[in-house]
Protein backbone atom coordinates (compact mmCIF):
# COMPACT_ATOMS: atom_id res chain seq x y z
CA UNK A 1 -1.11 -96.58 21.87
CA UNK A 2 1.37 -94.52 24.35
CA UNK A 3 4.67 -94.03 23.58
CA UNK A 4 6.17 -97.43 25.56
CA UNK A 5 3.27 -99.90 23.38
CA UNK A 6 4.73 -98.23 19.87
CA UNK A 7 8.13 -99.03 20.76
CA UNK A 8 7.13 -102.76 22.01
CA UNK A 9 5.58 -103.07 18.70
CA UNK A 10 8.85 -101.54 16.48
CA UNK A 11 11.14 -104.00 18.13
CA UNK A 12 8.93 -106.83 17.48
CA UNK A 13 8.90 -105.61 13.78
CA UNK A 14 12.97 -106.11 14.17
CA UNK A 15 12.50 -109.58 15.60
CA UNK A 16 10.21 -110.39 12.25
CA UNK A 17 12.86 -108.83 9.93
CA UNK A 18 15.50 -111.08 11.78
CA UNK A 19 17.11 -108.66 14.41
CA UNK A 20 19.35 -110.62 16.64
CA UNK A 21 18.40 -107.54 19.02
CA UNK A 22 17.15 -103.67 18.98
CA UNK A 23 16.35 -100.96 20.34
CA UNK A 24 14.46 -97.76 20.41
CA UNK A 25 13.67 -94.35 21.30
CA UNK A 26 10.44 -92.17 21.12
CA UNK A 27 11.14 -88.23 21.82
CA UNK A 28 8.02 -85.80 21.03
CA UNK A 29 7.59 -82.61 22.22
CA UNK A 30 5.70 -79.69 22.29
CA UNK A 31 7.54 -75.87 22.31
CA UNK A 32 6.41 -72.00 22.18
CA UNK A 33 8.52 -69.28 21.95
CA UNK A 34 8.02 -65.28 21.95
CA UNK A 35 10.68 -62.45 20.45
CA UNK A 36 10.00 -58.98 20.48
CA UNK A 37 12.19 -55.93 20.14
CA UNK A 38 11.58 -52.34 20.79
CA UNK A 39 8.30 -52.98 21.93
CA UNK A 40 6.92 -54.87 19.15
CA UNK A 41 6.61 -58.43 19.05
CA UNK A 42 8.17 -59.72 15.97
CA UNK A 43 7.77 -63.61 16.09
CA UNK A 44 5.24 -66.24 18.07
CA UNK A 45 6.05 -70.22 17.31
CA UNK A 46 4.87 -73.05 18.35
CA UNK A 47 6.18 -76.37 17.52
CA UNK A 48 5.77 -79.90 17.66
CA UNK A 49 7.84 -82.94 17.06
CA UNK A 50 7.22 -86.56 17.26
CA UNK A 51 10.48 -88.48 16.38
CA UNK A 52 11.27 -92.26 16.50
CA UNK A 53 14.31 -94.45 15.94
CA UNK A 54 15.21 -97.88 15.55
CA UNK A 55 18.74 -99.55 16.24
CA UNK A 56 19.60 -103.02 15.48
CA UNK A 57 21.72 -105.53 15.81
CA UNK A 58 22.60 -108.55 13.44
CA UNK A 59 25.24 -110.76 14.97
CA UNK A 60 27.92 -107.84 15.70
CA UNK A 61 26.81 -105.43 12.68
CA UNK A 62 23.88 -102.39 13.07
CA UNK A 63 22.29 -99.96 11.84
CA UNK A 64 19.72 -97.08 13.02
CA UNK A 65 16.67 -95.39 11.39
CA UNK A 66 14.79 -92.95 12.25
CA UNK A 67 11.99 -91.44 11.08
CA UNK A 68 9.56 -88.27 12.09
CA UNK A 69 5.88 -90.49 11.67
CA UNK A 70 5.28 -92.40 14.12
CA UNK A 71 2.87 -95.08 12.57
CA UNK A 72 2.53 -98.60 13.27
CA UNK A 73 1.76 -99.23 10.06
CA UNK A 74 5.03 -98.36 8.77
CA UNK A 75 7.13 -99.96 11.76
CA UNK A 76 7.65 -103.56 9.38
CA UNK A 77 8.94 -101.39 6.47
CA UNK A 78 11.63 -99.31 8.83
CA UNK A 79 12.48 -102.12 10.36
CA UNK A 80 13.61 -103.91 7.16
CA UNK A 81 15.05 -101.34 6.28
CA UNK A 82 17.57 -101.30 9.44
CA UNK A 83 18.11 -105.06 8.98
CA UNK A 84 19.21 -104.53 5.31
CA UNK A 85 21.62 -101.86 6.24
CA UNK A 86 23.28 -103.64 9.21
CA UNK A 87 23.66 -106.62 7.21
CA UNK A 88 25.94 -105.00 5.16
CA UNK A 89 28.13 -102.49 7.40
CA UNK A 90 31.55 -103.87 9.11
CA UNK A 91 31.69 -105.78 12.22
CA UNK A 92 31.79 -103.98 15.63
CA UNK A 93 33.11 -106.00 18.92
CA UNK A 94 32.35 -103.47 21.12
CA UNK A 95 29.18 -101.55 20.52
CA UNK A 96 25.92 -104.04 22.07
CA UNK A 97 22.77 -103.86 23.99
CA UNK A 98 22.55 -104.00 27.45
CA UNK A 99 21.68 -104.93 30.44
CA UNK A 100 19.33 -102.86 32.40
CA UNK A 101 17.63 -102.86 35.56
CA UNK A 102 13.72 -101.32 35.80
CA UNK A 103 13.77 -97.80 35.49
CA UNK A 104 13.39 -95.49 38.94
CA UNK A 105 10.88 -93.36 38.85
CA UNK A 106 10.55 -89.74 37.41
CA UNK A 107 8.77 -88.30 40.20
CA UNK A 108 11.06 -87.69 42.35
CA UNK A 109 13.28 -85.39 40.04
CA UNK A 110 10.30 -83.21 39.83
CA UNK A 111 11.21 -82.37 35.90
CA UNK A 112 7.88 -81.38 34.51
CA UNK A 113 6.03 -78.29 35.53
CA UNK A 114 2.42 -78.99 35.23
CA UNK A 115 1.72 -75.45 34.35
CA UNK A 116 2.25 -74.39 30.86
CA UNK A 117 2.65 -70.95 30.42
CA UNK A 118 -0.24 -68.99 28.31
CA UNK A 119 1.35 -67.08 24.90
CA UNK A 120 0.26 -63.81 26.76
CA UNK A 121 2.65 -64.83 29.69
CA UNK A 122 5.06 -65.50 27.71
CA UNK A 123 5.22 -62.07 26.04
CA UNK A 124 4.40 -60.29 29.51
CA UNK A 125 7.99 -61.65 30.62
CA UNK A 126 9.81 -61.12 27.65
CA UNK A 127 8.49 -57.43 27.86
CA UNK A 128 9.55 -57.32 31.38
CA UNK A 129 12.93 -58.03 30.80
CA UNK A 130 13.11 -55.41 27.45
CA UNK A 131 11.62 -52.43 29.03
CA UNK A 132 13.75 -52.57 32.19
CA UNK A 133 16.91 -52.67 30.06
CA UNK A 134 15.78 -49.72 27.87
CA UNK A 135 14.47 -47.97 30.90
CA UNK A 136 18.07 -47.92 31.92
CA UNK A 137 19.98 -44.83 31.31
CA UNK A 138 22.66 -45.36 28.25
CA UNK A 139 20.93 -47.80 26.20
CA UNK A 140 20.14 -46.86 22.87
CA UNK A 141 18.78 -49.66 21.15
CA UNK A 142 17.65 -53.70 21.34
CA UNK A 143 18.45 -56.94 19.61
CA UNK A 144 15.36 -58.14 21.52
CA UNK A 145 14.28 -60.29 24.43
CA UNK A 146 12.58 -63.82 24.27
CA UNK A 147 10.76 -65.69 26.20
CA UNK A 148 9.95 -70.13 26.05
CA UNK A 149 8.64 -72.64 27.08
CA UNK A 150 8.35 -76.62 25.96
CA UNK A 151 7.57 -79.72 27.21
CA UNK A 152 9.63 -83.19 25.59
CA UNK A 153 9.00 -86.65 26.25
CA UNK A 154 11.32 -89.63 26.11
CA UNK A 155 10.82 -93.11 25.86
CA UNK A 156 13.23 -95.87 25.73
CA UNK A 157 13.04 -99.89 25.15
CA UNK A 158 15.26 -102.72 24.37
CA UNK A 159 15.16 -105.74 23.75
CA UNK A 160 16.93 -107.37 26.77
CA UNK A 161 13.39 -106.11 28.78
CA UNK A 162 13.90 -102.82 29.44
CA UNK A 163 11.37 -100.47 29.07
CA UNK A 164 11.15 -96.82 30.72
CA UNK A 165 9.98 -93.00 30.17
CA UNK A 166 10.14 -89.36 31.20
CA UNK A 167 9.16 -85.79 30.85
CA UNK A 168 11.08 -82.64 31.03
CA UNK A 169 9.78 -79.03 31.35
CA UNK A 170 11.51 -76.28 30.50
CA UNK A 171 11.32 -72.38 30.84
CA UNK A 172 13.52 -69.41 29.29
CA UNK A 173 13.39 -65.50 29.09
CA UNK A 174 16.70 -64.01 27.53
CA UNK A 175 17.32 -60.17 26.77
CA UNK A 176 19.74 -57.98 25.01
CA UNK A 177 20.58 -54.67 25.06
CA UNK A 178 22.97 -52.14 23.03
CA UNK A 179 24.59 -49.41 24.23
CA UNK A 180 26.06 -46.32 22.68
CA UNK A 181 25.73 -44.94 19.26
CA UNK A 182 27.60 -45.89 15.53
CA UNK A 183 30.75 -48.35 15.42
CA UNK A 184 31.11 -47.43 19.64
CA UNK A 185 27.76 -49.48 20.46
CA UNK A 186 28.33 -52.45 22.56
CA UNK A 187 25.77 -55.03 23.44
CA UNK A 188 25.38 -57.87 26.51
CA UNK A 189 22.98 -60.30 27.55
CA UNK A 190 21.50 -61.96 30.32
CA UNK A 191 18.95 -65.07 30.42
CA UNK A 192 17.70 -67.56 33.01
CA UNK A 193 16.59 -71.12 32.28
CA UNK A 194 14.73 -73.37 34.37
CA UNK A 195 12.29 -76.38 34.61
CA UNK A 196 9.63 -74.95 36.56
CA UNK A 197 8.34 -71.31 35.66
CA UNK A 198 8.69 -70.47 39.30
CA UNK A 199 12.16 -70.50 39.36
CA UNK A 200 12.89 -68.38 36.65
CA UNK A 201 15.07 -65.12 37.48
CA UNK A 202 12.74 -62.00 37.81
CA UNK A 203 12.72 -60.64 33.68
CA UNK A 204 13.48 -56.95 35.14
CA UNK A 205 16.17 -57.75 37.27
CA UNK A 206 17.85 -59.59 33.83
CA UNK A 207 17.41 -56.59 31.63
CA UNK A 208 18.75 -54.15 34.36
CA UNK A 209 21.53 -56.54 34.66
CA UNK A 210 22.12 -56.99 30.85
CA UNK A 211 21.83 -52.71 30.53
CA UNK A 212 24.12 -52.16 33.08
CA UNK A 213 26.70 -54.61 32.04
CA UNK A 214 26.02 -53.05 28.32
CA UNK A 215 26.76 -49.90 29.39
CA UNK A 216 29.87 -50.48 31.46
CA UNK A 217 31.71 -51.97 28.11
CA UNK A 218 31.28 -48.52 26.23
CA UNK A 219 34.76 -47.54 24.95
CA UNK A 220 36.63 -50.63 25.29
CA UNK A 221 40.45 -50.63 24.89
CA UNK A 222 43.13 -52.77 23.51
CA UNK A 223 45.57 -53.45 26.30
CA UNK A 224 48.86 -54.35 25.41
CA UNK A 225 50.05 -58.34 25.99
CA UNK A 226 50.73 -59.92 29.10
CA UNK A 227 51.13 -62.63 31.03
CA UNK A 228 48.76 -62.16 33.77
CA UNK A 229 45.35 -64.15 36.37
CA UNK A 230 42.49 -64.69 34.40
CA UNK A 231 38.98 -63.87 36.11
CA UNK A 232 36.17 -66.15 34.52
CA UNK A 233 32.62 -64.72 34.97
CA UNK A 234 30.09 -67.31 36.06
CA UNK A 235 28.29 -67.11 32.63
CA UNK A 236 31.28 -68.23 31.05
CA UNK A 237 33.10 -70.36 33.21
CA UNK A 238 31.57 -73.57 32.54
CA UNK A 239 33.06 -73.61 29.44
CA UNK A 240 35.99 -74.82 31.07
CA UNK A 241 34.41 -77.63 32.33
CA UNK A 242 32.91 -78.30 29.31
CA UNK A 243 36.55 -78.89 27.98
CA UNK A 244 37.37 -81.11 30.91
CA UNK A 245 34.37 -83.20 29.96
CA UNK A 246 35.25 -83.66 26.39
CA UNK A 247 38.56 -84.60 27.48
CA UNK A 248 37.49 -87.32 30.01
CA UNK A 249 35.14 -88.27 27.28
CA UNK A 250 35.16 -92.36 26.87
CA UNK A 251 34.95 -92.05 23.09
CA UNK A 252 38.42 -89.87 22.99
CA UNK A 253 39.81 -91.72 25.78
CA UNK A 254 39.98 -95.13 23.85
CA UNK A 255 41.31 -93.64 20.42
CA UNK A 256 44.20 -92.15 23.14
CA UNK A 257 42.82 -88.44 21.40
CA UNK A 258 42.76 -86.58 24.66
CA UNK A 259 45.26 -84.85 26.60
CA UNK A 260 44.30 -86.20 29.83
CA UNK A 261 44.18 -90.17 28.39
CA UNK A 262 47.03 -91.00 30.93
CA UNK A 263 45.16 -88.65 33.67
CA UNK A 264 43.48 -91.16 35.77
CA UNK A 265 43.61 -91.30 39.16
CA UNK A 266 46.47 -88.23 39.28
CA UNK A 267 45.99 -85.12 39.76
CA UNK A 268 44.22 -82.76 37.03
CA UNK A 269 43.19 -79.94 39.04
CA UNK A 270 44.35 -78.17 42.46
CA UNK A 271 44.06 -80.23 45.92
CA UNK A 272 40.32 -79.11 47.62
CA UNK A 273 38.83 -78.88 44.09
CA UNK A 274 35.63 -81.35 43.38
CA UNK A 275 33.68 -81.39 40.06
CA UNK A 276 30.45 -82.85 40.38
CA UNK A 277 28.34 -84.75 37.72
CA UNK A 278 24.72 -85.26 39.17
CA UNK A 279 21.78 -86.26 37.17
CA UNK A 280 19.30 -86.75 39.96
CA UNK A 281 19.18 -83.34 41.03
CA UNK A 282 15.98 -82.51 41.93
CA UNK A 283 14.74 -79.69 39.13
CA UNK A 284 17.82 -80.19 37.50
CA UNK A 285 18.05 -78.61 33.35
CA UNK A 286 20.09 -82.03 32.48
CA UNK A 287 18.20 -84.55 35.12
CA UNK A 288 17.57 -87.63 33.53
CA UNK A 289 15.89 -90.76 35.23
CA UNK A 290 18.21 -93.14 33.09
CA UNK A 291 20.67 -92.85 30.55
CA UNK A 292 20.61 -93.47 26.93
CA UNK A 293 21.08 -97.21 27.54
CA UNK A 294 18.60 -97.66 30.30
CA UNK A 295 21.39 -97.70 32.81
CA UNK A 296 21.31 -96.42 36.45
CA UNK A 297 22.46 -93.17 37.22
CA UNK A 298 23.84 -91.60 39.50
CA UNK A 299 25.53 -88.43 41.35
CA UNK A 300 29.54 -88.91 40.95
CA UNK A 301 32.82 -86.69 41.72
CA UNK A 302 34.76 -86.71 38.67
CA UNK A 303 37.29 -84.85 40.27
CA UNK A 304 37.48 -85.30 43.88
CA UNK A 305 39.94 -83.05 45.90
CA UNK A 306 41.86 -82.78 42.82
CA UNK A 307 42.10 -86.02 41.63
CA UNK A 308 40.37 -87.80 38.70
CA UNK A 309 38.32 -90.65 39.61
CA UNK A 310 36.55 -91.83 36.49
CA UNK A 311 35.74 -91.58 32.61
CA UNK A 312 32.67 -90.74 31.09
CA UNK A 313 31.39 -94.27 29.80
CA UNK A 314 28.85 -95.84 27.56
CA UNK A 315 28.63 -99.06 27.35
CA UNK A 316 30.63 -98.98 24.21
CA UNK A 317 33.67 -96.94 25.04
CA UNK A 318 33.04 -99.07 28.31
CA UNK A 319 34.24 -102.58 26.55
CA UNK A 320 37.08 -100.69 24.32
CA UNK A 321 38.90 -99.95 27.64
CA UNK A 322 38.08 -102.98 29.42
CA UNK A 323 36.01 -101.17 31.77
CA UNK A 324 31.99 -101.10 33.05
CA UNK A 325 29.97 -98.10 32.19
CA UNK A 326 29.19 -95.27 34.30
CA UNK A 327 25.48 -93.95 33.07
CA UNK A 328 26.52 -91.61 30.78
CA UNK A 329 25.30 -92.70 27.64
CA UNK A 330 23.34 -89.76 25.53
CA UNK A 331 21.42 -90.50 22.30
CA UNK A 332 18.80 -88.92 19.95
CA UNK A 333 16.43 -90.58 17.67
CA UNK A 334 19.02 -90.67 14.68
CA UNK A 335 22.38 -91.71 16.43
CA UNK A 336 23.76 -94.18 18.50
CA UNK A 337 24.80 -93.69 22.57
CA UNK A 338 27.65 -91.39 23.04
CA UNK A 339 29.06 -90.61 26.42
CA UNK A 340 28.05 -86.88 28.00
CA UNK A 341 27.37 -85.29 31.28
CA UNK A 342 24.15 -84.09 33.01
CA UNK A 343 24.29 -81.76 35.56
CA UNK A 344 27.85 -80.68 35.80
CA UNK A 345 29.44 -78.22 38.78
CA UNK A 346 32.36 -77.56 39.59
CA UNK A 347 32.06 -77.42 44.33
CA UNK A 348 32.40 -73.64 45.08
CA UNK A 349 35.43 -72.15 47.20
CA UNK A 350 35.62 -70.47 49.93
CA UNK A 351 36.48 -66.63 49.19
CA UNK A 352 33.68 -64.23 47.44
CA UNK A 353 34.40 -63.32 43.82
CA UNK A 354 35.38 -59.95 45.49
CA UNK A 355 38.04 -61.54 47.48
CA UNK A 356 39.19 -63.50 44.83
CA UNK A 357 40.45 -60.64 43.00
CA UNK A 358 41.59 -58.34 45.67
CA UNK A 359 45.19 -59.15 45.40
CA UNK A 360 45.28 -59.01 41.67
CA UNK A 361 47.45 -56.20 41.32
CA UNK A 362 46.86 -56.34 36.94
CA UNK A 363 44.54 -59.22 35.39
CA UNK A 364 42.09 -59.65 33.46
CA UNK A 365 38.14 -60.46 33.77
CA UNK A 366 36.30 -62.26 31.25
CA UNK A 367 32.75 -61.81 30.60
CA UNK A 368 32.53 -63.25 27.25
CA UNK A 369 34.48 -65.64 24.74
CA UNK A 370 34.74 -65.77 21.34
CA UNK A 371 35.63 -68.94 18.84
CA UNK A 372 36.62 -72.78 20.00
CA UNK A 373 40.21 -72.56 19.25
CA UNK A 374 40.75 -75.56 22.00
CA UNK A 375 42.94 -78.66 20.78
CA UNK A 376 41.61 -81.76 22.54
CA UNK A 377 44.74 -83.72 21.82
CA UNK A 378 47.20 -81.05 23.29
CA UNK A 379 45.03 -79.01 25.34
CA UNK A 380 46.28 -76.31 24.52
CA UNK A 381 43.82 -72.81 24.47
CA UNK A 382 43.27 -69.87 22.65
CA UNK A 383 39.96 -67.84 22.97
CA UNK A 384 38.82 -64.63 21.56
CA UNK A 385 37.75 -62.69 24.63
CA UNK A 386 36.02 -59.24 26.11
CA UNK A 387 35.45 -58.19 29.81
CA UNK A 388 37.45 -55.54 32.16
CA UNK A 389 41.24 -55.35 33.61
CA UNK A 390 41.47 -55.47 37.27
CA UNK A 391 43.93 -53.19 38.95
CA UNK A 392 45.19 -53.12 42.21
CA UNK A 393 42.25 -55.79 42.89
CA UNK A 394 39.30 -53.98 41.57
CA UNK A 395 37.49 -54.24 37.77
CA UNK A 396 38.81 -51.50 35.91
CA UNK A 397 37.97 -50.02 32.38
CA UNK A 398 36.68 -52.70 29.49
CA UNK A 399 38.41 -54.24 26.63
CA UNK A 400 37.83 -55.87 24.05
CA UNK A 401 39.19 -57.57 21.08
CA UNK A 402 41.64 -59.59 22.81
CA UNK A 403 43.21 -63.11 22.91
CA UNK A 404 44.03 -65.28 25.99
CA UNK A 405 46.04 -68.35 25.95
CA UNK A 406 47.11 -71.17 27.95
CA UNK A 407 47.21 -74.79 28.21
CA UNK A 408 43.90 -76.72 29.85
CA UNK A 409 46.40 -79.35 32.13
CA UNK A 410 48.64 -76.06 33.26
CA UNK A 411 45.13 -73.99 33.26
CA UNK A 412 43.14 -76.66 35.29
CA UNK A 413 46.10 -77.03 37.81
CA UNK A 414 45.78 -73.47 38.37
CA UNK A 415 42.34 -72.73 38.92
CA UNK A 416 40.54 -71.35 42.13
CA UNK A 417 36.98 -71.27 42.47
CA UNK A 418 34.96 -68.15 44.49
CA UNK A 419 31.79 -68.59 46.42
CA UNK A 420 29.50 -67.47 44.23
CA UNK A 421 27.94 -70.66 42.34
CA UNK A 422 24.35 -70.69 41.50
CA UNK A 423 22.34 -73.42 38.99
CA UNK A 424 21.79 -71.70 35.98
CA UNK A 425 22.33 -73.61 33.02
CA UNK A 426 23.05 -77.09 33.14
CA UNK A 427 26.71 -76.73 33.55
CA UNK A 428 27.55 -74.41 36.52
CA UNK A 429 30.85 -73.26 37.46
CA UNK A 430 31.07 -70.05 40.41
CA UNK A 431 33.61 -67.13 39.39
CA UNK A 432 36.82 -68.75 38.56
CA UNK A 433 40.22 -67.46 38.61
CA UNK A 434 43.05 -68.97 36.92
CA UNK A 435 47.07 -67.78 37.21
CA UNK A 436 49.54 -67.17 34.65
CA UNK A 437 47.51 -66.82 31.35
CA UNK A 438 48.49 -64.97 28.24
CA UNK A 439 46.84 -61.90 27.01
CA UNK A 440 47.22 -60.82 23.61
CA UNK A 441 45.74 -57.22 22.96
CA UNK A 442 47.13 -54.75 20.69
């Protein structure tokens, strides 16, 4: 049986145990993975999982199973079992099946890379990337470099008809460095992620990158506090969008939990700035050919020239506000649908990162954060950071051990984005600079 015929027979096990309606998800996969460090390699996996779930419905109650055997002969059994337990949960009004049109087809999103890499490939770019960064002068030691690969496969039916499936590829090589000697070593990273082995990042050019950057944050300082621009790195930039995206979250949005719950259709960010949600991106990390609930998807500006235009919905935070959903329901085997983005961007500007900082006569520029301290109710921020101070528009010495602070609406409002975007990681922000931050140092 493929993975579409096992799930046809679970939900016709929750019709016999008296489901009013179900559905269900298959995900297995297959992943390897390399580490080695100083030259040696220290770990090889491979894995594989084969995961199925069950969700259903009796009258407005449910329940979901899941379980890691996927056996026909135990499909009646779990599917009593889900019956039982929604029988005697509380009442939900909103949460439901449904609707869905035939899925579209997976081709054309060109997510799985026929080509799976051999083990010996694998370790032949993880020991690219670790000899160039110890070949570079300064560094003194490794926490390693890695290399992966995997393959995942997910299948989805219901039982309003719809029945659909996909695989994803995936490819990583990550490397990291140390610098320096005793309590004065410092360490950086770099990786690259992508669906098809071919567009990886070349594994020397990351551990150069990674040295270098490991050796210009020897001998950081504290600098005293200030109110001052923040400079985001593109590695860590799209964290900021990952806060916008939890705040335009349809979940928080209907338990009024988010700062932004009275945010529609205003303005959130600066006029000329567009943030982009788009799961059919060809090659795309989060590409998807349908969403959690079968639904459509599709490429949408969830903030377009400033403005924002729409929520992220599932179908049940869709009904709590009255509203439809927009294809962004997520789900695993063991969970219901929860709303989340797929390939998020933020529309790059039109100075270089260079330019962006020329005119900073004292600021700050952030190459890695530290801790969550972000309260999705206020919005207000406070991150442990490290990077370099800019003076008189150029990156200056490094610091580290520092605090910067702000509020997201004041932050967001504030925020202008260089040139420089590339897709790296799923969520993909270009180098972003953002006025009138506080620095705590020492």
């Amino acid at each position: 049986m493929n993975a579409l015929d096992h799930l046809s027979a679970l939900l016709a096990a929750a019709r016999r145990a008296g489901a009013d309606q179900a559905d269900a998800l298959l995900a297995s996969g297959t992943s390897v993975s390399v580490g080695r460090r100083m030259g040696k390699i220290e770990e090889i996996e491979r894995a594989e999982t084969n995961n199925i779930g069950l969700r259903v419905f009796v009258g407005k109650r449910s329940a979901i199973v899941s379980s890691g055997a996927v056996d026909p002969a135990g499909f009646d059994r779990l599917a009593e079992q889900a019956v039982a337990m929604a029988k005697v949960v509380p009442e939900d009004q909103f949460a439901d099946i449904p609707d869905a049109p035939p899925p579209e087809d997976a081709a054309a999103l060109d997510m799985d890379d026929a080509v799976e890499p051999t083990v010996d490939t694998l370790m032949a770019r993880a020991a690219a990337a670790e000899e160039a960064a110890l070949a570079f002068p300064g560094i003194t030691n490794s926490e390693g470099a890695g290399a992966s690969w995997s393959r995942s496969h997910i299948a989805l039916a219901t039982s309003r008809g719809f029945a659909g499936a996909y695989s994803r590829s995936g490819h990583g090589v990550s490397v990291s460095p140390i610098a320096g000697e005793g309590i004065g070593m410092q360490r950086d990273y770099e990786s690259s992620s992508a669906v098809h082995g071919s567009d990886l990042s070349d594994p020397a050019a990351l551990g150069r990158a990674a040295a270098e950057r490991a050796v210009s944050r020897l001998n950081p300082g504290r600098p005293v506090t200030a109110k001052l621009p923040v400079v985001y790195h593109p590695r860590v930039a799209g964290s900021l969008l990952g806060h916008f995206t939890g705040a335009i979250n349809g979940s928080g949005i209907a338990r009024g939990t988010s700062f932004l719950k009275d945010a529609m259709g205003k303005p959130v960010f600066a006029p000329g700035i567009s943030i982009i949600d788009d799961p059919k991106r060809v090659r795309g990390m989060r590409s998807r050919a349908f969403d959690g609930e079968g639904q459509r998807v599709e490429r949408r500006a969830l903030i377009e020239d400033g403005i924002l235009t729409t929520w992220l919905l599932d179908s049940r935070s869709a009904a709590q506000l009255g509203l439809k959903t927009t294809g962004h329901a997520a789900r695993g085997t063991s969970g219901p649908p929860s709303p989340a983005a797929s390939n998020l961007y933020i529309e790059p500007g039109t100075l270089s990162a260079e330019a962006l900082i020329s005119d900073i006569k004292l600021g700050l520029y952030v190459i890695e954060l530290i801790g969550m301290g972000v309260n999705g109710i206020t919005g207000d921020y406070s991150r442990g950071a490290a990077g370099f101070m800019i003076r008189d528009g150029k990156i200056a010495e490094p610091v580290a051990e520092i605090t910067i602070a702000g509020n997201l609406r004041e932050m967001f409002m504030h925020l202008t984005p260089a040139n420089d975007l590339e897709f790296k990681r799923g969520t993909d922000a270009p180098t972003l600079r953002v006025e009138g931050m506080t620095m705590a140092g020492g």
